[in-house]
Protein backbone atom coordinates (compact mmCIF):
# COMPACT_ATOMS: atom_id res chain seq x y z
CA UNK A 1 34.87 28.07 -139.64
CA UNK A 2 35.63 31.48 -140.73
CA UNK A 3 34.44 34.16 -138.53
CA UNK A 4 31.63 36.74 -139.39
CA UNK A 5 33.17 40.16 -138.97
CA UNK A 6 29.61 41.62 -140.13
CA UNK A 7 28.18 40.44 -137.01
CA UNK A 8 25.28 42.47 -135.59
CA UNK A 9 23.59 42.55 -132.05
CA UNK A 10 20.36 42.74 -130.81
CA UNK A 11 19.34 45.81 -129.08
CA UNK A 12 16.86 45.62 -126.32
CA UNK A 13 15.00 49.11 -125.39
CA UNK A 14 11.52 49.89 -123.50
CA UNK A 15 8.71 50.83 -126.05
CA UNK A 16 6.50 50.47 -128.92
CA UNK A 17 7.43 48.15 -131.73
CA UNK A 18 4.98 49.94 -134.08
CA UNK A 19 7.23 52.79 -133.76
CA UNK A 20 10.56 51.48 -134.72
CA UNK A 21 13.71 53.39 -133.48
CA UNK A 22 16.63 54.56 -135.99
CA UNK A 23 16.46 55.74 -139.76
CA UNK A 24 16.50 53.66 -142.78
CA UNK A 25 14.47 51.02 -144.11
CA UNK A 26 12.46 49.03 -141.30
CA UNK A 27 10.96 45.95 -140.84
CA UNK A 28 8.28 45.08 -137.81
CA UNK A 29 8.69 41.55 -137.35
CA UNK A 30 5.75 39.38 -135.43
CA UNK A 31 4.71 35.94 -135.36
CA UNK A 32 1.34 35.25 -136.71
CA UNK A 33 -0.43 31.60 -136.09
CA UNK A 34 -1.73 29.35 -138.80
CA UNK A 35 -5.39 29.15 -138.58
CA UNK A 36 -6.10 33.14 -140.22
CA UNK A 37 -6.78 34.24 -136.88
CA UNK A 38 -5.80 38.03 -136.36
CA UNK A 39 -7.54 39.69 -133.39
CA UNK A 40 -5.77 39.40 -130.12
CA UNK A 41 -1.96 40.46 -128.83
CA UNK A 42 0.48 42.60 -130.65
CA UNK A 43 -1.51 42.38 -133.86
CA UNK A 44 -4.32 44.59 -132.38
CA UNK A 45 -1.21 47.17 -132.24
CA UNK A 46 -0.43 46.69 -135.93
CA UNK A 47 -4.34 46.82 -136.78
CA UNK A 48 -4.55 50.47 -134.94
CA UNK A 49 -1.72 51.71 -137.35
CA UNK A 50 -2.14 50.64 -140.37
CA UNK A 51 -4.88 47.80 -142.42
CA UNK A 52 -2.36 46.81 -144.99
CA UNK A 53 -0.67 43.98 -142.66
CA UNK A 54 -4.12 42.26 -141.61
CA UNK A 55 -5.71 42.70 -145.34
CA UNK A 56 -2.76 41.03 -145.98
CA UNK A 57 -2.73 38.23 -143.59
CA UNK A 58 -6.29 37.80 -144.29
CA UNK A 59 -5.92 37.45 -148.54
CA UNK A 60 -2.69 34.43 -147.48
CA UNK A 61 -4.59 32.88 -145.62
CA UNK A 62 -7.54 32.92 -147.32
CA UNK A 63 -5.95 31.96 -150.84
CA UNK A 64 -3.39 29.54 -148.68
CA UNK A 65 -4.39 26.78 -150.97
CA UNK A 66 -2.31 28.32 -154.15
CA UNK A 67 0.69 30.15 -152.07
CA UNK A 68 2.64 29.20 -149.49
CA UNK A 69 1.12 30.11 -146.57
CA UNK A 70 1.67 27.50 -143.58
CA UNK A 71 3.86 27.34 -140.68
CA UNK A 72 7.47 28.98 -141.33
CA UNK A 73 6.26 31.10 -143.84
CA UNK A 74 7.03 34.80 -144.45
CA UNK A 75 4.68 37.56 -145.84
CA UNK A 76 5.96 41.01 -146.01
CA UNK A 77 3.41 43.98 -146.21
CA UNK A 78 4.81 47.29 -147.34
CA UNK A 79 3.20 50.06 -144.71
CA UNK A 80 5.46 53.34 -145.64
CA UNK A 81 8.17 54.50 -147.63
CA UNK A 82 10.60 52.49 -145.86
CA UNK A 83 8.33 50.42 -143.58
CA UNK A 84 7.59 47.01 -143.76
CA UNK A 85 5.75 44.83 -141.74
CA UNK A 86 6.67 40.64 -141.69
CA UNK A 87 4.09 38.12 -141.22
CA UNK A 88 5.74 35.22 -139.50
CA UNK A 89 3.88 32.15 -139.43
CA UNK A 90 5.17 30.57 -136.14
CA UNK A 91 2.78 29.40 -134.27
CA UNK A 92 0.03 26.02 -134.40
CA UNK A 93 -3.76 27.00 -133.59
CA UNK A 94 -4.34 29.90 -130.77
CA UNK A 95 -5.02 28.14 -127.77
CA UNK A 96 -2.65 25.69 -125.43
CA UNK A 97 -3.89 22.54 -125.67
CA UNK A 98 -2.71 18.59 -124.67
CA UNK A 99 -0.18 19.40 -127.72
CA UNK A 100 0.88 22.48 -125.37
CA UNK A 101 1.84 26.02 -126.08
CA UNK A 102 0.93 27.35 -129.76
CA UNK A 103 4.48 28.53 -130.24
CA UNK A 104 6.53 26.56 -133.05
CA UNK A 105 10.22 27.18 -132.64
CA UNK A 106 11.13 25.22 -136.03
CA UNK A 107 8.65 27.26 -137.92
CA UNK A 108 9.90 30.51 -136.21
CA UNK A 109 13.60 29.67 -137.51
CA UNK A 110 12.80 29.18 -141.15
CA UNK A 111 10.52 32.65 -141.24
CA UNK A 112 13.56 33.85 -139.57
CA UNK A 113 15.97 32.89 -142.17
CA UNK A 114 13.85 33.97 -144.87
CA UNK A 115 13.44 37.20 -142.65
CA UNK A 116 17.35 37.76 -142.92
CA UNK A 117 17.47 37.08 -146.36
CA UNK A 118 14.69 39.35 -147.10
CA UNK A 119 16.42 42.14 -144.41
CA UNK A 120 19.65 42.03 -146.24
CA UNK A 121 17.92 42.44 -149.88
CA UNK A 122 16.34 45.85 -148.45
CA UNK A 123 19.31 47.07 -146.53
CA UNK A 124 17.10 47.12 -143.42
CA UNK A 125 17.05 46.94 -139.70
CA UNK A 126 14.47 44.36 -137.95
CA UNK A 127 12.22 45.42 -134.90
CA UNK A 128 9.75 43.13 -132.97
CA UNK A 129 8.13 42.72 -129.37
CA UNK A 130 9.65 39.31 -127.88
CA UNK A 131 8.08 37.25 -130.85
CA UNK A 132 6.69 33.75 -130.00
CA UNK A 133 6.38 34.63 -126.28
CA UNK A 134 3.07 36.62 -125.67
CA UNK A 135 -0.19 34.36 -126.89
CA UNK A 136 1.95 31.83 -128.68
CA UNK A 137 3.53 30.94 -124.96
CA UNK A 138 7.15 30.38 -126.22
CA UNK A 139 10.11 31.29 -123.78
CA UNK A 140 12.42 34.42 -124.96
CA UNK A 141 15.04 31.87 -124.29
CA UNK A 142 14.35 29.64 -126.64
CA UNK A 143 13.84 32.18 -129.46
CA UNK A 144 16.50 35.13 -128.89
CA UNK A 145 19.38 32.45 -129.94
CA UNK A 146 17.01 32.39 -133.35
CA UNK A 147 17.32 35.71 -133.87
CA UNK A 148 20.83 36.01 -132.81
CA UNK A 149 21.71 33.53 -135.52
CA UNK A 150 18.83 33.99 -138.65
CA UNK A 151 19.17 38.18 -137.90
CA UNK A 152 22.15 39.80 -135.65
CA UNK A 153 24.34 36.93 -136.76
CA UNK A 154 24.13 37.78 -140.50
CA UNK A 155 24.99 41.26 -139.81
CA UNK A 156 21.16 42.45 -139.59
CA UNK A 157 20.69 45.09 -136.66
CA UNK A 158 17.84 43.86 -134.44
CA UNK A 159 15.81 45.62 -131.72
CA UNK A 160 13.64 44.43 -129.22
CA UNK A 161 10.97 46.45 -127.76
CA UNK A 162 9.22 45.70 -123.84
CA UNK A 163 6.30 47.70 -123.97
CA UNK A 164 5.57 50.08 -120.80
């Protein structure tokens, strides 16, 4: 196995994710469930910014039955210049049920992948909250290695954002 000199890390810092750190072109990566639901969490952030990411959510959803929204998918939403917001569709339903926690690792790692692919094409840097952890219920342990390997590992420049 030849080994990745391009390598990037992941940068943890306190803040807001809505206002990403560094210069270049951006991307605000979240994870987004499957049922249309926008309304609750770090969305709400997103909402008080800018409309473009929920119109957009909203439209997927809403036309999901000729595109390919669904679990693993990625939808990104142009906010600025060189801002972009991803839509990742990681997690099942909104509530923790007998089928547990919302959070859908599998479906985080494909939007993830896509995400890097994406991330590359635009020459940009990622930025999220700890995705898949807040509403969904998903452990940061479970989903940092996912973004160490879809993102840092591919040589895309990550930061992570605790709010205050």
């Amino acid at each position: 196995m030849s080994e990745n000199t391009d390598l990037a890390e992941i940068t943890y810092v306190r803040g807001d994710a809505t206002v990403p750190f560094g210069k270049g072109v951006k991307v605000i990566a979240h994870v987004c469930n499957d049922l249309g639901g926008w309304g609750k969490g770090f969305v709400l952030a997103l909402s008080r910014r800018w409309p473009e990411p929920e119109a957009a959510y909203r439209r997927w959803h809403r036309e999901r039955a000729t595109n390919d929204f669904g679990l693993g998918a990625l939808q990104l939403v142009r906010v600025d210049r060189y801002l972009w917001v991803a839509n990742l569709i990681g997690q099942r339903g909104i509530r923790t049920g007998s089928k547990g926690v919302p959070v859908r690792y599998e479906a985080i790692d494909t939007a993830l992948a896509t995400l890097g692919d994406r991330a590359l094409e635009l020459g940009a840097s990622v930025h999220m909250p700890r995705i898949g952890c807040g509403l969904a219920g998903g452990k940061w342990g479970r989903v940092e290695p996912l973004v160490a390997a879809r993102l840092a590992g591919r040589g895309v420049a990550v930061t992570v954002y605790d709010h205050d």
